[in-house]
Protein backbone atom coordinates (compact mmCIF):
# COMPACT_ATOMS: atom_id res chain seq x y z
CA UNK A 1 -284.93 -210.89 5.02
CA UNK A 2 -284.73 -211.32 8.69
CA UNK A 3 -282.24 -213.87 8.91
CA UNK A 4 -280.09 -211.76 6.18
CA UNK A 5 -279.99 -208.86 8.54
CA UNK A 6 -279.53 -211.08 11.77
CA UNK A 7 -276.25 -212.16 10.57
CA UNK A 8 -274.18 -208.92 9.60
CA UNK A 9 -273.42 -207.92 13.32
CA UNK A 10 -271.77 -211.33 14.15
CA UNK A 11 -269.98 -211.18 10.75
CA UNK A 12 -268.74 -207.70 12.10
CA UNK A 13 -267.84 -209.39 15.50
CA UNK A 14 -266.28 -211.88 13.86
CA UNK A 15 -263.60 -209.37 11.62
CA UNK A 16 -263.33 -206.97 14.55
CA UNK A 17 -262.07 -210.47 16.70
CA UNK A 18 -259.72 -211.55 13.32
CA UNK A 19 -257.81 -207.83 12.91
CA UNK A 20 -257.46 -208.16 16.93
CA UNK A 21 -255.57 -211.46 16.60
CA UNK A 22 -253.56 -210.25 14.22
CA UNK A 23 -252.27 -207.06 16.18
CA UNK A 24 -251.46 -209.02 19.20
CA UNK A 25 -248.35 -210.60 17.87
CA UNK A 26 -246.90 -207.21 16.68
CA UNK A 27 -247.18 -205.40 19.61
CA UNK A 28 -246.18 -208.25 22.11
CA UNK A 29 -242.68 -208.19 19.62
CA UNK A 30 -242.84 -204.31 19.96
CA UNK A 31 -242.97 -204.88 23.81
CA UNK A 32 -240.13 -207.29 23.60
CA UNK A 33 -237.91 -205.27 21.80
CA UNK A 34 -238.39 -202.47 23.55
CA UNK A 35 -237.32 -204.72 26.72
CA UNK A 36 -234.45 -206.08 25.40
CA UNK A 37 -232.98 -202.88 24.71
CA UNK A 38 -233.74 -201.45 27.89
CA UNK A 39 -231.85 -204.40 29.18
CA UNK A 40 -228.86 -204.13 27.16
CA UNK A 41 -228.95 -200.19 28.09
CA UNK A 42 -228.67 -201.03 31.60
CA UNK A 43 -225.93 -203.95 30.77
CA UNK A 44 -223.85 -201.84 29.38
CA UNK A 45 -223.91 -199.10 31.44
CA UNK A 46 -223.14 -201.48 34.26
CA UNK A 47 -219.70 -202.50 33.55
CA UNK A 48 -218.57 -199.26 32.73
CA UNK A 49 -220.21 -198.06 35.96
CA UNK A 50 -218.43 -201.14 38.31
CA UNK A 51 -215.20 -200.26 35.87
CA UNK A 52 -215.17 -196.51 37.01
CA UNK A 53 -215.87 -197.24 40.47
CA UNK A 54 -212.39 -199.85 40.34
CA UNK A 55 -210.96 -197.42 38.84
CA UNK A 56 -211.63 -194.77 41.32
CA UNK A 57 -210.94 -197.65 44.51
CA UNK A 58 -207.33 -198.70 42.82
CA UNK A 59 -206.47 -195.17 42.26
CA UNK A 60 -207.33 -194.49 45.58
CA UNK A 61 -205.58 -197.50 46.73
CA UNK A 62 -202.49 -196.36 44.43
CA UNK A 63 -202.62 -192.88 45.58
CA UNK A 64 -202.53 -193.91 49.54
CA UNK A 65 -199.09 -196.31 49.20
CA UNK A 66 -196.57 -193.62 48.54
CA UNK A 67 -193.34 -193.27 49.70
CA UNK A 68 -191.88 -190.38 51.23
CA UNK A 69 -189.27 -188.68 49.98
CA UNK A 70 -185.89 -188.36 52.21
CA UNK A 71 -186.41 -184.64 53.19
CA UNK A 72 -189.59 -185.52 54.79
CA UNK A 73 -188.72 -188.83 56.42
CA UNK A 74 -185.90 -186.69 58.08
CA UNK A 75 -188.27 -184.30 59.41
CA UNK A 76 -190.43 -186.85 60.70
CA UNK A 77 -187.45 -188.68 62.56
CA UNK A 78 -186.49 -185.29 64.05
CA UNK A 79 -187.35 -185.00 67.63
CA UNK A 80 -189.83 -182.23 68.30
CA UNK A 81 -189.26 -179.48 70.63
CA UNK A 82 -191.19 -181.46 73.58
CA UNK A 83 -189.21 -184.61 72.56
CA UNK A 84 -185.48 -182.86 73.13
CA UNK A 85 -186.52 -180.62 76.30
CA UNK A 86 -188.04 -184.17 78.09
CA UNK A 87 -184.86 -186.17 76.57
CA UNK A 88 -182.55 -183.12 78.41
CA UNK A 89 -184.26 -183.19 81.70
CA UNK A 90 -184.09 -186.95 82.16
CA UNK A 91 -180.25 -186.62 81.39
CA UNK A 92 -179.63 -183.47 83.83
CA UNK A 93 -181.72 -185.69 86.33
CA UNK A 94 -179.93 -188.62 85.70
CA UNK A 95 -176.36 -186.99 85.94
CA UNK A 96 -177.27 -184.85 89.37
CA UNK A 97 -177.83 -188.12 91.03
CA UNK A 98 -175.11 -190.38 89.30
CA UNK A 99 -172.54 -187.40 90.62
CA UNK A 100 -174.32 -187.47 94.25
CA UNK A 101 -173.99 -191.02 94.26
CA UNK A 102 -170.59 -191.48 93.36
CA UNK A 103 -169.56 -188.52 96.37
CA UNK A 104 -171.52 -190.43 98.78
CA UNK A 105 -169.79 -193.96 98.38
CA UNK A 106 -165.84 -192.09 97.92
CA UNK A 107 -166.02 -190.66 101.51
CA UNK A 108 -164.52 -187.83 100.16
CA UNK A 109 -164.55 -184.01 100.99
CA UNK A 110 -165.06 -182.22 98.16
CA UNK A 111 -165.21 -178.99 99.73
CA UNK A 112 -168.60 -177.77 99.87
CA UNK A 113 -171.64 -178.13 102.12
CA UNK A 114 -174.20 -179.16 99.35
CA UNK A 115 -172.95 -182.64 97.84
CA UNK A 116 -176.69 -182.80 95.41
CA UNK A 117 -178.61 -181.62 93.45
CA UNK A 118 -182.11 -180.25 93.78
CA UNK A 119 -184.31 -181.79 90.93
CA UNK A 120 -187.98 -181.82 92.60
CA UNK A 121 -188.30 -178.12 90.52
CA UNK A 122 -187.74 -179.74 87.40
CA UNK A 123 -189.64 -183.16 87.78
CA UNK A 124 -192.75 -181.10 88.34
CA UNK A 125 -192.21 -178.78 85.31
CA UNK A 126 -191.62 -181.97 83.15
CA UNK A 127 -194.72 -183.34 84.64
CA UNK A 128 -196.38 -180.58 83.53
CA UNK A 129 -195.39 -180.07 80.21
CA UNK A 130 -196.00 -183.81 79.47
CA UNK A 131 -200.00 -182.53 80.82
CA UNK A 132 -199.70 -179.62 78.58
CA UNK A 133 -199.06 -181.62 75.36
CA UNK A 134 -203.42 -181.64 74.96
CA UNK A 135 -203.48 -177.75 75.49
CA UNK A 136 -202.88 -175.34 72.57
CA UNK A 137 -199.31 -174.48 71.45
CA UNK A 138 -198.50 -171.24 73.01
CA UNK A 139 -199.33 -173.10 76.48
CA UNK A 140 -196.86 -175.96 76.00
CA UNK A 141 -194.59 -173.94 74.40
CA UNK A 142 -194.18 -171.68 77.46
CA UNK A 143 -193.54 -174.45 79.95
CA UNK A 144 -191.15 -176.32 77.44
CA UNK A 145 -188.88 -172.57 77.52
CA UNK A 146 -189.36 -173.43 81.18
CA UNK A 147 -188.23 -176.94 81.62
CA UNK A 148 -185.25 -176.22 79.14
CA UNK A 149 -184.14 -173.04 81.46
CA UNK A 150 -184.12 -175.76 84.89
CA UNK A 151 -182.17 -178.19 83.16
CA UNK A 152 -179.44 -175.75 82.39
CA UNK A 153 -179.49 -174.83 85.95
CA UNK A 154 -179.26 -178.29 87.13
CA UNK A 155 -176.59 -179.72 84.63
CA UNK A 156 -174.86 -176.77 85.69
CA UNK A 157 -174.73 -177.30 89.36
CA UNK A 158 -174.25 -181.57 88.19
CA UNK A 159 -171.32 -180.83 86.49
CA UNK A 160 -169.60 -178.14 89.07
CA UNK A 161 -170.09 -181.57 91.92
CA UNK A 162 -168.31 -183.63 89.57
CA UNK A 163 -165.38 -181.16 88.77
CA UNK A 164 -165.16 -180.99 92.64
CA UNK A 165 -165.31 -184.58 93.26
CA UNK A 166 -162.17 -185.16 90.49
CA UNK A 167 -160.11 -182.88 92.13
CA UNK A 168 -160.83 -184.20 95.63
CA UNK A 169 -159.70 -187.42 93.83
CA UNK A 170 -156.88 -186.84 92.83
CA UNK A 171 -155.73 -184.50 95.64
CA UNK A 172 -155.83 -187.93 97.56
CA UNK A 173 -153.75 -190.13 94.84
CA UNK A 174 -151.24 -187.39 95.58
CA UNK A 175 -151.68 -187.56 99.18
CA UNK A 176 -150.91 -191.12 99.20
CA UNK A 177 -147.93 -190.75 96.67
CA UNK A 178 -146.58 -188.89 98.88
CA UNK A 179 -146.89 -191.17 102.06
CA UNK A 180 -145.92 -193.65 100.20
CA UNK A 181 -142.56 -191.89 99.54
CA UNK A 182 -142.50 -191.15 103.13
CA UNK A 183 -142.35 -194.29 104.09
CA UNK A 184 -140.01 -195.64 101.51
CA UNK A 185 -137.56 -192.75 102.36
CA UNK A 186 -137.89 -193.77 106.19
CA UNK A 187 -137.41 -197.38 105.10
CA UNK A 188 -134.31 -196.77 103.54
CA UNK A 189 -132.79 -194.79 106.36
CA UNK A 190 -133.44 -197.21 109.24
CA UNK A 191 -131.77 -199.76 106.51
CA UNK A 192 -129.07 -197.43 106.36
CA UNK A 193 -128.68 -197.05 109.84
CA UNK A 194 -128.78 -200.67 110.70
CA UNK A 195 -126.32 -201.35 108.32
CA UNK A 196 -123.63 -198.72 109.76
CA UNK A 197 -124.56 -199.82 113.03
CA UNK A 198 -123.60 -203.45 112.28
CA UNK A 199 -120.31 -202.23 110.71
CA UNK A 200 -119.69 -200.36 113.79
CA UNK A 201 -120.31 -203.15 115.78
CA UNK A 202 -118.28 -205.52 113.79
CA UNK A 203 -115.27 -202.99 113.71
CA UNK A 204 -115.46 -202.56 117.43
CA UNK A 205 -115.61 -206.41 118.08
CA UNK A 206 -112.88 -206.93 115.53
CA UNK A 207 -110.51 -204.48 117.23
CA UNK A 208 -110.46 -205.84 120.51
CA UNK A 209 -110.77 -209.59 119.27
CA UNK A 210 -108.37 -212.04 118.52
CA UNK A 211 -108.76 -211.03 114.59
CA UNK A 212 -107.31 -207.62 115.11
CA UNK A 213 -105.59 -206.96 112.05
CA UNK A 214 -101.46 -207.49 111.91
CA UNK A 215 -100.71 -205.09 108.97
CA UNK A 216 -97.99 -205.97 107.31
CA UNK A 217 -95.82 -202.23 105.82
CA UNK A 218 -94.11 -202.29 103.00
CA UNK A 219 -91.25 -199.52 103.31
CA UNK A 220 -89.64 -197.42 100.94
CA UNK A 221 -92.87 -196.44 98.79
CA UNK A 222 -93.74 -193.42 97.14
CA UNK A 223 -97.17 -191.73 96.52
CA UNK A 224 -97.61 -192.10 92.48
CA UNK A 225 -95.96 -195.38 92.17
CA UNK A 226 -97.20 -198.73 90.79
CA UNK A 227 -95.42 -200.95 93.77
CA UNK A 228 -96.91 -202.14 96.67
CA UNK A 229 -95.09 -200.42 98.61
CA UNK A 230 -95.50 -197.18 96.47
CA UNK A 231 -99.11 -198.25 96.70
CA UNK A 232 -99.57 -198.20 100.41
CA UNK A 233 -98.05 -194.67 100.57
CA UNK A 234 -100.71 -193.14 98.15
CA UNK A 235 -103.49 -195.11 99.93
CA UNK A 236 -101.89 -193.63 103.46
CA UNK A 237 -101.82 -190.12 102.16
CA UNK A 238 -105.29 -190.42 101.06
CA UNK A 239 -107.06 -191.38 104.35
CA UNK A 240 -107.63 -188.26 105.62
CA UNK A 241 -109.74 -186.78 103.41
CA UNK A 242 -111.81 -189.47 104.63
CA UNK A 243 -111.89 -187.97 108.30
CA UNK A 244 -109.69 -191.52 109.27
CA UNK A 245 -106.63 -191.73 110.97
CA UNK A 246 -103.55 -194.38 111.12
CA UNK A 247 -105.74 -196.62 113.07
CA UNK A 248 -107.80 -197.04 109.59
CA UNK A 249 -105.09 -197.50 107.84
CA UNK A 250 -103.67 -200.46 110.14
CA UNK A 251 -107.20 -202.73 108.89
CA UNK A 252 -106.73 -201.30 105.16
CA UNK A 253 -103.46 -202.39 105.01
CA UNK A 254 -104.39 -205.59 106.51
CA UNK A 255 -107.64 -206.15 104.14
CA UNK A 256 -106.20 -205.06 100.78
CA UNK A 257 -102.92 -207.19 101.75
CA UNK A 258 -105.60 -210.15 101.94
CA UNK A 259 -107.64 -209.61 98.63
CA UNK A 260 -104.93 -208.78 96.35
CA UNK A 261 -101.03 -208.18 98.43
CA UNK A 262 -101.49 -204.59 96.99
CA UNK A 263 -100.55 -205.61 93.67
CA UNK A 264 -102.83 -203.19 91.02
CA UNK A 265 -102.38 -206.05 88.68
CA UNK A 266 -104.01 -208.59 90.70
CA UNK A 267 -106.41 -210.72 89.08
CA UNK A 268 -108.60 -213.53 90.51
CA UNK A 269 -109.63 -216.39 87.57
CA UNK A 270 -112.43 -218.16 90.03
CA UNK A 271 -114.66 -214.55 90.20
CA UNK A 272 -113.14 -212.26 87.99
CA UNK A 273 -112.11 -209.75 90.62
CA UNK A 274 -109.80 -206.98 89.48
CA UNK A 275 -106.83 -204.86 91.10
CA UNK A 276 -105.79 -203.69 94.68
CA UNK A 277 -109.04 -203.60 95.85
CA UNK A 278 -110.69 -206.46 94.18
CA UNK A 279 -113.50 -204.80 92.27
CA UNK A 280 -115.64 -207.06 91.02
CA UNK A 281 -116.31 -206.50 87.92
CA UNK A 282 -113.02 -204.45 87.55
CA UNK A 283 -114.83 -202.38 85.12
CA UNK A 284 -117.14 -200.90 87.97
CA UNK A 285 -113.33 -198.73 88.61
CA UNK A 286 -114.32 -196.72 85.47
CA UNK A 287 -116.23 -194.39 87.96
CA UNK A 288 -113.31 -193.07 89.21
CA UNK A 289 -110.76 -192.65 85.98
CA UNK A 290 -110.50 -194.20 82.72
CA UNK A 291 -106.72 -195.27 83.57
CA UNK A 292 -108.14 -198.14 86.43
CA UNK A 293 -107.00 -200.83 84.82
CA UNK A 294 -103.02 -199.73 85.27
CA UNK A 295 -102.75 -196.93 87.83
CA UNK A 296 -103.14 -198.16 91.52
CA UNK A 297 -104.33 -194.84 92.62
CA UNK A 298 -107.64 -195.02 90.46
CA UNK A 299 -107.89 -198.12 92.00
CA UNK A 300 -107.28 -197.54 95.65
CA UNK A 301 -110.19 -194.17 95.37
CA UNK A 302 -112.46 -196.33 94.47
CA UNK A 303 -111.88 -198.69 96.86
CA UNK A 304 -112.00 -195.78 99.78
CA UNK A 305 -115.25 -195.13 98.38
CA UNK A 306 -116.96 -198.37 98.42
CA UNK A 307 -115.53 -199.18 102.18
CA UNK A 308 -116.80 -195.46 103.71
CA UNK A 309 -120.47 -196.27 101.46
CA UNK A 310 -120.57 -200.10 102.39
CA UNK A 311 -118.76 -199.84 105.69
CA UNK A 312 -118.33 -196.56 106.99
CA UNK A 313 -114.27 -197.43 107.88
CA UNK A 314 -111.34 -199.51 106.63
CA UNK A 315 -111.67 -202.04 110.38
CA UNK A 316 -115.70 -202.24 109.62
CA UNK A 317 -114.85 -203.81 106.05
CA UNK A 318 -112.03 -205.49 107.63
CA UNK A 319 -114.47 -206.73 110.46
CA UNK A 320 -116.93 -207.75 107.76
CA UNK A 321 -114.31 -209.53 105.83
CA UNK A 322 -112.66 -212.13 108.87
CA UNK A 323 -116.65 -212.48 109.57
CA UNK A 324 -117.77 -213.75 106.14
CA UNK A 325 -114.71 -213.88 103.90
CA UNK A 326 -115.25 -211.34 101.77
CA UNK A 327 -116.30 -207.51 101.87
């Protein structure tokens, strides 16, 4: 009896031990399980966590490259108000002294006492509103009103030099013009003079030389006719509306008797020389009537003319002419 009952409690121990074995493996698969999907929970969450948080960066990153439409990229390239009053001043500045500068090195007067312009007022309110550009807007807009008033004042004053220095300009070009005429004018009248001195000279010499002239008259002309002789009465007649008397007409018989024998047809082949007178080109007779190529009194005005302009008398051409050969 004893040993019956001292073997039921490790029979008991012995089941309890058995069932215990056999729960283990159920609940360490339970435990797995529940592991695995815990881990596939938090794998697939994951992804579509990182995949929202790309999508968030490269919308961001999307969002931040734009590109700006034309109406604002022209605002942006438009010069603000600070931009366009500094921009002004430097200009004024820079003309005010480019328009003292250029006075200085002409030498010129250009009638007034003040010949620049004042800018220290306006570097110091530039100065300033470049300061003012951390203060708050009513501030720097204040002092920009300020700097553009100055730089009106100074372009103003710039631009009233340089009017004054282009008239002082060319109030010298015409100053000089007119010297230069002067002198010209003067030129030509001592040349002038010279030259009727030296026919003088030569008409003086020639009538008390050995070449005095030995005129040879034809008689029996008539004013209007086409003969020599006829010729040498119109030229005759004609001499004193040159203020010369029969003394003149002595050497202009004498010349003219040279050059051509007072024949209105005369014609010399070797130069082309034409008429009583011998103008050369003939044609230059046209000056005094259409009809110089057959009526000796055209002919013998011109001639008259060109001895008083070239010569101032008959014996200075006739001078002239035993001198050279020619007159």
């Amino acid at each position: 009896m004893r040993s019956h009952t001292s073997l039921l409690p490790s029979r008991r121990t012995a089941r309890r031990a058995e069932r215990r074995i056999r729960r283990r493996p159920a609940l360490v698969a339970a435990t797995l399980a529940i592991g695995v999907l815990a881990t596939a929970g938090f794998t697939t969450a994951a992804p579509a966590t990182q995949a929202e948080a790309s999508g968030s960066l490269t919308n961001f990153a999307l969002a931040s490259y734009t590109t700006a439409t034309p109406e604002v990229a022209a605002e942006q390239a438009a010069p603000t108000a600070f931009e366009k009053a500094v921009a002004d001043a430097d200009a004024a500045r820079t003309a005010a002294t480019t328009v003292a500068s250029d006075i200085a090195s002409s030498g010129l007067d250009v009638g007034s006492t003040e010949t620049t312009v004042d800018t220290a007022e306006l570097e110091a309110a530039v100065e300033q509103l470049r300061r003012a550009q951390t203060l708050p807007a009513m501030y720097s807009t204040e002092i920009t009103e300020t700097v553009t008033t100055l730089t009106a004042s100074v372009s103003e004053q710039a631009q009233g030099l340089r009017g004054k220095l282009d008239a002082a300009i060319a109030l010298k070009a015409q100053q000089e013009a007119e010297e230069k005429a002067r002198k010209e004018a003067e030129a030509a009248a001592a040349a002038k003079a010279a030259a009727e001195a030296e026919a003088a000279a030569a008409a003086k010499k020639s009538s008390s030389s050995s070449a005095a002239p030995r005129p040879v008259y034809a008689t029996g002309g008539a004013v209007g006719g086409t003969s020599p002789a006829d010729a040498q009465a119109t030229a005759r007649a004609m001499l004193g509306g040159y203020g010369w008397g029969d003394d003149q007409f002595g050497c202009l018989v004498s010349l003219w008797q040279k050059e051509s024998g007072w024949n209105y047809q005369a014609y010399n082949r070797s130069s082309g020389a034409f008429g009583i007178p011998q103008a050369l080109p003939g044609s230059k007779m046209g000056s005094a009537g259409a009809d110089w190529q057959s009526n000796p009194a055209t002919q013998i005005a011109w001639g008259l003319g060109y001895i008083s302009g070239r010569y101032g008398s008959p014996c200075g051409a006739w001078g002239h002419s035993q001198s050279t050969g020619w007159y």
